[in-house]
N, C-alpha and C. Protein backbone atom coordinates (compact mmCIF):
# COMPACT_ATOMS: atom_id res chain seq x y z
N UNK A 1 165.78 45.37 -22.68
CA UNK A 1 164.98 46.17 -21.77
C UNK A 1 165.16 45.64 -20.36
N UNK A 2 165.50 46.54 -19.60
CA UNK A 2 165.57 46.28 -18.07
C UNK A 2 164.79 46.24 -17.33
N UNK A 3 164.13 45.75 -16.34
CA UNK A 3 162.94 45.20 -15.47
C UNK A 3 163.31 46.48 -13.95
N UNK A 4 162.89 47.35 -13.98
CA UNK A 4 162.90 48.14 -13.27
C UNK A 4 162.01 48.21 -11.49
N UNK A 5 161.25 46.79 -11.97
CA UNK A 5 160.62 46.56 -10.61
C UNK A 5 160.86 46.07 -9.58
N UNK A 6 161.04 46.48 -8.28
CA UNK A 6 161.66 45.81 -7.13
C UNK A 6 160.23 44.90 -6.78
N UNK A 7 160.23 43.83 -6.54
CA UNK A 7 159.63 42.38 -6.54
C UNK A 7 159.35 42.88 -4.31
N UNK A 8 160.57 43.76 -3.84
CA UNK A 8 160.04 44.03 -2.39
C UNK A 8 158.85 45.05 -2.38
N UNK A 9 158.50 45.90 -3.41
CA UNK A 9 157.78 47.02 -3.41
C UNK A 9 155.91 46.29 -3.05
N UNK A 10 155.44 47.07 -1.90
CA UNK A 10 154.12 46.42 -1.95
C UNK A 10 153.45 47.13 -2.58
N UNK A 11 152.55 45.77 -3.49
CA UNK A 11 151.33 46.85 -4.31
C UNK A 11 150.26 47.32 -3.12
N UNK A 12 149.75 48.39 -3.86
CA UNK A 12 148.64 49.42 -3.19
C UNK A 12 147.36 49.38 -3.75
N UNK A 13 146.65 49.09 -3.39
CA UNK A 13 145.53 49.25 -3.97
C UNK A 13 144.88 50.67 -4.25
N UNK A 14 144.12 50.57 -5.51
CA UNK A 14 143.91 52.10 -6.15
C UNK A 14 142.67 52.29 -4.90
N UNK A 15 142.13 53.07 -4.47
CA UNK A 15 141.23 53.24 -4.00
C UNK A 15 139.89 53.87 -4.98
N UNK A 16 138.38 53.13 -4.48
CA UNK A 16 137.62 53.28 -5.04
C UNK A 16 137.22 54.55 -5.01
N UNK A 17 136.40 55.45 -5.85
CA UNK A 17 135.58 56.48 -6.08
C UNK A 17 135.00 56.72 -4.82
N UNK A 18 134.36 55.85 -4.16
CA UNK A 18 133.86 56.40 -2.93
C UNK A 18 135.10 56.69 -1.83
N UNK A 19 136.08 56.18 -1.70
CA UNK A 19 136.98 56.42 -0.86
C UNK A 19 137.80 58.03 -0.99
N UNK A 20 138.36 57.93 -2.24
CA UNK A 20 138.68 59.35 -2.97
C UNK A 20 137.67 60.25 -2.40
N UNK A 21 136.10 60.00 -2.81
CA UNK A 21 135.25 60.74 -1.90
C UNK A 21 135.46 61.32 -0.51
N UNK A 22 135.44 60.30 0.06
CA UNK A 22 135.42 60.38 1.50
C UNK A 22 136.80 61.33 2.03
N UNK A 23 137.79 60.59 0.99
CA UNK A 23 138.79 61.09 1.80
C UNK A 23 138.95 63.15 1.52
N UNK A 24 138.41 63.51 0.46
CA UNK A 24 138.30 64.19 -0.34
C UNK A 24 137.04 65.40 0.86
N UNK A 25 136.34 64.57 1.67
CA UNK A 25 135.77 65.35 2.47
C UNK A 25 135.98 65.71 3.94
N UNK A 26 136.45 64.47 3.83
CA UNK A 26 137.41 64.45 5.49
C UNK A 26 138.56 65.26 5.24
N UNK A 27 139.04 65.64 4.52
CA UNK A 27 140.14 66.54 4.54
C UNK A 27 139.45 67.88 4.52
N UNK A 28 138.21 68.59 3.89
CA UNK A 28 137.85 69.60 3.70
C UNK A 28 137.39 69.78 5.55
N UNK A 29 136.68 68.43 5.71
CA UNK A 29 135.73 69.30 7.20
C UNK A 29 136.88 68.93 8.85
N UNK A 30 137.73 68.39 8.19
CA UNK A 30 138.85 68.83 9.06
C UNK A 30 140.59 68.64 9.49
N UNK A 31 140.52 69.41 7.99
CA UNK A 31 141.82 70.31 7.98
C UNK A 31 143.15 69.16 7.73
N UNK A 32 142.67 68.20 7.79
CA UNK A 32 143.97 66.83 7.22
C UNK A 32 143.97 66.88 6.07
N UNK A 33 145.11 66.63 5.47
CA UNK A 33 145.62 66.70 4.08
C UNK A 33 144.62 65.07 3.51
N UNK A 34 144.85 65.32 2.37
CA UNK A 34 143.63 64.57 1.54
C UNK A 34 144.58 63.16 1.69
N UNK A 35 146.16 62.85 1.87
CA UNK A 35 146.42 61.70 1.68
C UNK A 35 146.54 61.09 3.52
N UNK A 36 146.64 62.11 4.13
CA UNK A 36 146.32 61.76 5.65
C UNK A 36 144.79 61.34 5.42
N UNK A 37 143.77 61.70 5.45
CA UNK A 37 142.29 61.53 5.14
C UNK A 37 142.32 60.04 4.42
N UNK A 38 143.00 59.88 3.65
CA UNK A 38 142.88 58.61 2.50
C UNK A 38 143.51 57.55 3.49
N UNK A 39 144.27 57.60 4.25
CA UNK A 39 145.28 56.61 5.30
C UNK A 39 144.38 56.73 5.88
N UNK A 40 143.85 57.32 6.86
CA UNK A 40 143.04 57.00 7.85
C UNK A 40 141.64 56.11 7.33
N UNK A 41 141.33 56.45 6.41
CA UNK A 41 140.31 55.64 6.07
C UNK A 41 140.54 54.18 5.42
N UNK A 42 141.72 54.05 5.12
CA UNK A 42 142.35 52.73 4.70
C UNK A 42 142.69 51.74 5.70
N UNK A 43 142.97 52.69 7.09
CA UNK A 43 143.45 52.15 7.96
C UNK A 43 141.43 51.32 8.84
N UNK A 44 140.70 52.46 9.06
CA UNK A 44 140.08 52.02 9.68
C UNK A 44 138.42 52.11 9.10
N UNK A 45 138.34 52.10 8.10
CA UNK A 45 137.16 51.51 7.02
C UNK A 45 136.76 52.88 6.92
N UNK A 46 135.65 52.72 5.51
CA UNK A 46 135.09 54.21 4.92
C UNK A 46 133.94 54.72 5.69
N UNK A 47 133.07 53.43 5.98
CA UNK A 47 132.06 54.09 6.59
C UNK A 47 131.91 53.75 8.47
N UNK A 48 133.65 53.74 9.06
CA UNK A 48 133.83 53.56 10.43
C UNK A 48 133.30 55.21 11.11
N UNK A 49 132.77 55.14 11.82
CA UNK A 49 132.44 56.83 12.54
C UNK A 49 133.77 57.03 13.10
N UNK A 50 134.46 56.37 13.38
CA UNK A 50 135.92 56.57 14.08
C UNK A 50 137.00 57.27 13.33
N UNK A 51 136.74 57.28 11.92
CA UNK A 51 137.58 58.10 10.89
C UNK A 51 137.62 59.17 11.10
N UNK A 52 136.31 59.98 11.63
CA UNK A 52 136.33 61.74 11.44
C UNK A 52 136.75 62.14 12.60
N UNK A 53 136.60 60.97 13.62
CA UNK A 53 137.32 61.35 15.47
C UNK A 53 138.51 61.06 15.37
N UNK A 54 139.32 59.82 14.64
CA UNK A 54 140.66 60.45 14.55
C UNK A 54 141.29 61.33 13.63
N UNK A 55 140.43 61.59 12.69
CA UNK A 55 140.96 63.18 11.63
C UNK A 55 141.64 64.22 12.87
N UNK A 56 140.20 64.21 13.47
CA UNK A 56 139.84 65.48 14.42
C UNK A 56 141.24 65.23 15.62
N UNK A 57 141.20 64.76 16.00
CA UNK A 57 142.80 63.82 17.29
C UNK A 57 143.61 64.28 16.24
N UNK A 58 144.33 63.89 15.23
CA UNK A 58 145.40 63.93 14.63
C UNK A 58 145.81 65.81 14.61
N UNK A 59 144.65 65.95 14.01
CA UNK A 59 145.13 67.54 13.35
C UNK A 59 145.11 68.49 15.23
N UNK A 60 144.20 67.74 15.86
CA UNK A 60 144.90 68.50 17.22
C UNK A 60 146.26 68.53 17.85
N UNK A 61 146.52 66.91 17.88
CA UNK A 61 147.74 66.70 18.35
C UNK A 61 149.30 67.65 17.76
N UNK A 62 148.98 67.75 16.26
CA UNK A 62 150.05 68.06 15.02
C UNK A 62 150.05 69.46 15.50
């Protein structure tokens, strides 16, 4: 059996139920795709107020 794992690949962490949440709503109330929504909140915490102001920036700029 062959070892198919690249040892460079970084693990990811699963994200918790509340994050899935979040991201899951930030995508509904503005218009970012649910894995844009999930990055942004990975990037700058779940319960940062700054998440839904850069949702809102991103999907303007795009």
């Amino acid at each position: 059996m062959t070892n198919d794992h690249n040892p460079d690949d970084k693990k990811r962490k699963l994200p918790s139920d509340g994050v899935e949440r979040k991201a899951l709503r930030l995508a509904e109330t503005t218009d970012v795709s649910v894995g844009q929504a999930r990055e942004m909140i990975l990037e700058h915490g779940k319960d940062n107020p700054r998440v839904e102001q850069e949702a809102k920036n991103f999907k303007a700029e795009g």
